[in-house]
Protein backbone atom coordinates (compact mmCIF):
# COMPACT_ATOMS: atom_id res chain seq x y z
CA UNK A 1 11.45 23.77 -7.02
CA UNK A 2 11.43 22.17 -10.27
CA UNK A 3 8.25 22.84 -12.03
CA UNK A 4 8.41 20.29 -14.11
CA UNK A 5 8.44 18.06 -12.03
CA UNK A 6 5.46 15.84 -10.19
CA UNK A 7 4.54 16.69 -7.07
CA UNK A 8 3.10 13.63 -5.06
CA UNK A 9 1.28 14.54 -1.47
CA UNK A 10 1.32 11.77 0.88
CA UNK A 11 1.82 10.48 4.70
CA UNK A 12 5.12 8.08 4.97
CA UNK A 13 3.31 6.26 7.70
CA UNK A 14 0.65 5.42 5.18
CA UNK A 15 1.52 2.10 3.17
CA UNK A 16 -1.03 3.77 0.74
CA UNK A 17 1.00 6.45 0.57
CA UNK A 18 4.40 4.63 0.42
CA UNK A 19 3.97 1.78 -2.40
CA UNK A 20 3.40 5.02 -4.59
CA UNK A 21 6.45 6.48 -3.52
CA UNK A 22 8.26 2.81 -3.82
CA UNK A 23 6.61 2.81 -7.16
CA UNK A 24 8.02 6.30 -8.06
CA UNK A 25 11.58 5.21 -6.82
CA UNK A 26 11.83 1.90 -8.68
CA UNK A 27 10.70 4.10 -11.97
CA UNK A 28 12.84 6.58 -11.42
CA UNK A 29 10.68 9.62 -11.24
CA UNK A 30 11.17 13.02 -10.97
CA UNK A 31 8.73 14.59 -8.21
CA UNK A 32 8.55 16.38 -4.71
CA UNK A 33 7.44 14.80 -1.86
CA UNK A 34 5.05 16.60 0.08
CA UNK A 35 4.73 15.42 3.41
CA UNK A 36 1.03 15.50 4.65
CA UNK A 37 -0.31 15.09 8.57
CA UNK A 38 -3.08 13.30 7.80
CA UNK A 39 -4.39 13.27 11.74
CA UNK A 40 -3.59 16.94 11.48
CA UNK A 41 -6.53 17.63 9.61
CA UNK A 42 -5.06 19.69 6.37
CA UNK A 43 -6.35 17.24 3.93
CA UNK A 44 -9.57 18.96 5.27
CA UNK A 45 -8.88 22.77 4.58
CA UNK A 46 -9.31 24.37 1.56
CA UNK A 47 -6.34 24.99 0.47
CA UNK A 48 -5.80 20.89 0.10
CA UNK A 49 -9.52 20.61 -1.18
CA UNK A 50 -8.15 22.28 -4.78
CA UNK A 51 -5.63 19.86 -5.27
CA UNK A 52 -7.88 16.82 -4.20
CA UNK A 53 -11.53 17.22 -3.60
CA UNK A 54 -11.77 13.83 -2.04
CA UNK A 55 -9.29 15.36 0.43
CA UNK A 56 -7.26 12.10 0.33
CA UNK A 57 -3.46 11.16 0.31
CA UNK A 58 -2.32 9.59 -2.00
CA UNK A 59 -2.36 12.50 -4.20
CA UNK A 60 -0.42 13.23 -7.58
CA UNK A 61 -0.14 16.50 -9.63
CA UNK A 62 1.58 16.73 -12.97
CA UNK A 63 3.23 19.44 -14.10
CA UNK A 64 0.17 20.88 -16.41
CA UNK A 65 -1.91 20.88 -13.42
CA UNK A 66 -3.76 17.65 -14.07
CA UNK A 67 -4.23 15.74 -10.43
CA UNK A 68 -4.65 11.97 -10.05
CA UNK A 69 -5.98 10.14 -6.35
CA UNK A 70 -6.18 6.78 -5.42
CA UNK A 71 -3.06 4.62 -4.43
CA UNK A 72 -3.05 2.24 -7.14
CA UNK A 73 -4.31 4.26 -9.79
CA UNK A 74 -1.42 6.66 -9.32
CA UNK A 75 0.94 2.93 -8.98
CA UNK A 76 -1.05 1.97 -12.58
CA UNK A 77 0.20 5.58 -14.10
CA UNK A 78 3.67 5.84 -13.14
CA UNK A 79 4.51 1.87 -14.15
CA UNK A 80 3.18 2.20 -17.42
CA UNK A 81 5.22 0.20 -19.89
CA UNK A 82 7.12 -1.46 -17.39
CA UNK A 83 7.91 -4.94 -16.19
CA UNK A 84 5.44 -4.33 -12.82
CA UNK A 85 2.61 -4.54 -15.57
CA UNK A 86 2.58 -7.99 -16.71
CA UNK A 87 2.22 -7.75 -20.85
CA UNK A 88 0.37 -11.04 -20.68
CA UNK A 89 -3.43 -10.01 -21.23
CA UNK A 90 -4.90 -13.08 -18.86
CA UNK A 91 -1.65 -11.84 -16.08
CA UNK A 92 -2.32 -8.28 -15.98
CA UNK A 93 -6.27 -8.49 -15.26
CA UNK A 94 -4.88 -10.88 -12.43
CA UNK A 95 -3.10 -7.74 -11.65
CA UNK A 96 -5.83 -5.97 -10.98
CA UNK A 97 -8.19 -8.36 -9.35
CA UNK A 98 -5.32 -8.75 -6.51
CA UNK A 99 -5.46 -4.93 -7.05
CA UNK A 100 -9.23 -4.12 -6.47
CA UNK A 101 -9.23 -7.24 -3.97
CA UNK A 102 -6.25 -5.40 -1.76
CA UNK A 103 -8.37 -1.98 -1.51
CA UNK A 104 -11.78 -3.98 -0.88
CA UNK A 105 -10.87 -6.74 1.37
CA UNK A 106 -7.03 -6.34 2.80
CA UNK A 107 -6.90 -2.56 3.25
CA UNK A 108 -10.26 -1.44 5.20
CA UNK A 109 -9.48 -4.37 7.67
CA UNK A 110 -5.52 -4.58 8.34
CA UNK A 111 -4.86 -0.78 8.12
CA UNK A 112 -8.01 0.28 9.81
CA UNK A 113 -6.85 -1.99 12.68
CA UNK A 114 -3.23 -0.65 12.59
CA UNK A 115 -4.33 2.85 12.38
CA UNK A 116 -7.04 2.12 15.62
CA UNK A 117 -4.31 0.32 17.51
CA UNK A 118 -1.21 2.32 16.58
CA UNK A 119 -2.19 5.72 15.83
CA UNK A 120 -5.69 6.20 17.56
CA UNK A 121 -4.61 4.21 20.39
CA UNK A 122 -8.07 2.88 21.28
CA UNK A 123 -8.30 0.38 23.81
CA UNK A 124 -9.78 -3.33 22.57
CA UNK A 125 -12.80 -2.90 23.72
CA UNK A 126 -13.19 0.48 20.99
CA UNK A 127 -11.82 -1.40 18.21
CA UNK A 128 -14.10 -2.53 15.60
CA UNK A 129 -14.64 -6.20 16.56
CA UNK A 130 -14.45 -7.57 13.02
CA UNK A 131 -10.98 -6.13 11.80
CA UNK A 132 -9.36 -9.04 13.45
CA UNK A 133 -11.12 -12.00 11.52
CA UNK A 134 -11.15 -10.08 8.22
CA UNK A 135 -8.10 -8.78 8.46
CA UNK A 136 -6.89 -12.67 9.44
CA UNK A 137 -9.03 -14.47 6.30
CA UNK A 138 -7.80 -12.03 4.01
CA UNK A 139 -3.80 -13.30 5.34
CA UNK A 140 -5.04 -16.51 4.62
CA UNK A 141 -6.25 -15.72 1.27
CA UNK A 142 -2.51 -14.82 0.31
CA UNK A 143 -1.02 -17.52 2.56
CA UNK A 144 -2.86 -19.57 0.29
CA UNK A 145 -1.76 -18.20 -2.98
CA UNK A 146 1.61 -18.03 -1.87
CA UNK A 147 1.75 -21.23 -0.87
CA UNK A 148 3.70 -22.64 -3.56
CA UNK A 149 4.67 -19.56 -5.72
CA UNK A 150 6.92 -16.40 -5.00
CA UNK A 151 4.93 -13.41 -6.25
CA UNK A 152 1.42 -12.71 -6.41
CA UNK A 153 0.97 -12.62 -10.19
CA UNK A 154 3.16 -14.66 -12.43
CA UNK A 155 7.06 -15.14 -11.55
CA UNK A 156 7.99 -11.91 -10.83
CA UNK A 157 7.21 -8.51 -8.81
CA UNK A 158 4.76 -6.58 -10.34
CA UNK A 159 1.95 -3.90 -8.70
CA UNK A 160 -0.42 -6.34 -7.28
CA UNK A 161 2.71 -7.22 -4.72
CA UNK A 162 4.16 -3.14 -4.17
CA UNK A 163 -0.17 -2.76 -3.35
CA UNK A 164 -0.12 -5.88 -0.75
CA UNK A 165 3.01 -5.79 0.52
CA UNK A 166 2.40 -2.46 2.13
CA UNK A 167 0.27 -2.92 5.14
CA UNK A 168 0.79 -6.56 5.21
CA UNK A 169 4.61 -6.07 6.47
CA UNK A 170 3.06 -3.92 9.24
CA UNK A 171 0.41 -6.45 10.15
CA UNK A 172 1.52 -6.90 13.36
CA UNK A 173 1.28 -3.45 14.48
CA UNK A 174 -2.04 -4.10 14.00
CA UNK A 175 -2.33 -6.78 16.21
CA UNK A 176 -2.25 -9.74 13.91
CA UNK A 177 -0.35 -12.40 14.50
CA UNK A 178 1.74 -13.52 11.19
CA UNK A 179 3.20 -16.40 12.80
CA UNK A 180 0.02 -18.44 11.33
CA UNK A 181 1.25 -17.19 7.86
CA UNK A 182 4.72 -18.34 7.11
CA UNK A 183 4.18 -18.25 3.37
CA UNK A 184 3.69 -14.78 3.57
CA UNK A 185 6.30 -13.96 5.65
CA UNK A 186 8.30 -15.07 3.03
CA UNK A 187 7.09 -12.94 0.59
CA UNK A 188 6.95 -10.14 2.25
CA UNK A 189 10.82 -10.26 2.58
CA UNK A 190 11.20 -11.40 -1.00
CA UNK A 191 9.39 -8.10 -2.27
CA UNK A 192 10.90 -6.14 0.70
CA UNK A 193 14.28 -6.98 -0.87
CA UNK A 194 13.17 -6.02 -4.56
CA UNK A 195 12.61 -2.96 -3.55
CA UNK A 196 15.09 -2.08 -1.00
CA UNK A 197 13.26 -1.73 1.84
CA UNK A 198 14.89 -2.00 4.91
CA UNK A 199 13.23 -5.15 6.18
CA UNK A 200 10.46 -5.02 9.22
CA UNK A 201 10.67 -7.15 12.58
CA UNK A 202 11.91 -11.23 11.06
CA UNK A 203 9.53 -12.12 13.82
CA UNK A 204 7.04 -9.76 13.05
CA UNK A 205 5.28 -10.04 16.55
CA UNK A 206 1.94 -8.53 16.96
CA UNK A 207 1.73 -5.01 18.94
């Protein structure tokens, strides 16, 4: 192994895990892929617990040691100075309000329901009961914002749309319905094909 290169810990069934790794790709950056269980519980032992004290995937480590966590702070780091960072001042903090808004409003309600339905495999009457409508307003929040442009910020991909993108193409394993949201069905293939993703269910019917 290359020891100059990153190392980036992560679960490919996590989309926080994979728009870092889509991230890394589109950059071109040099780094190992360590593939983490993250139902297996070894983000929990100590041996993870020195890399990441949070004991959280998402995970990167640079070569001198230094370790960075959270999805889109490790996104922020390895697009710096490139066109996913919008140089326009007023653009980029839109950026990151569709950045903070994804991990406040989008995430803990469409993943946590994907992760209860698909993973978990709890029946509907263990689910939390209010994934489903904020996991639907925040669709409609985009399906608004979407209505009559292509990306999320400006005219072109940047991070806020590698951050959303993520769980929203696997919505429907969730149980949400994305037939109400054509707008961002759309999308999602638009930004599916800028990064070469291999392109989920064109129905996307829910699970």
């Amino acid at each position: 192994m290359n020891p100059e290169r990153l190392t980036i810990y992560g679960d490919s069934r996590s989309g926080n895990c994979l728009k870092v790794k889509w991230v890394a790709d589109r950059m071109g950056a040099d780094y190992d892929w360590r593939e983490i269980d993250v139902f297996s519980g070894f983000t929990r032992t100590p041996e993870f617990l020195q890399v990441n004290p949070a004991g959280q995937v998402p995970c990167l480590v640079r070569p001198d040691g230094r370790v960075l966590a959270q999805s889109n702070a490790i996104m922020l780091y390895l697009a710096e100075g490139s066109d996913l960072i919008p140089e326009d001042a007023f653009d980029r903090a839109k950026m990151m309000e569709w950045l903070f808004w994804e991990q406040y409003s989008h995430e803990p309600a469409i993943a946590v329901r994907r992760s209860q339905v698909k993973f978990q495999k709890l029946p509907q009457d263990q689910i939390y009961p209010d994934l489903l409508p904020k996991g639907r307003r925040a669709l409609g929040v985009m399906e608004l914002r979407l209505m009559a442009r292509d990306f999320m910020v400006g005219e072109t991909l940047t991070l806020a749309d590698i951050a959303l993108v993520a769980y929203t193409r696997l919505a429907h394993e969730g149980g949400f319905d994305m037939s109400a949201f054509p707008a961002v069905r759309a999308w999602i293939g638009r930004v599916e094909r800028e990064l070469g993703l291999d392109p989920v269910d064109p129905e996307l019917e829910p699970v």
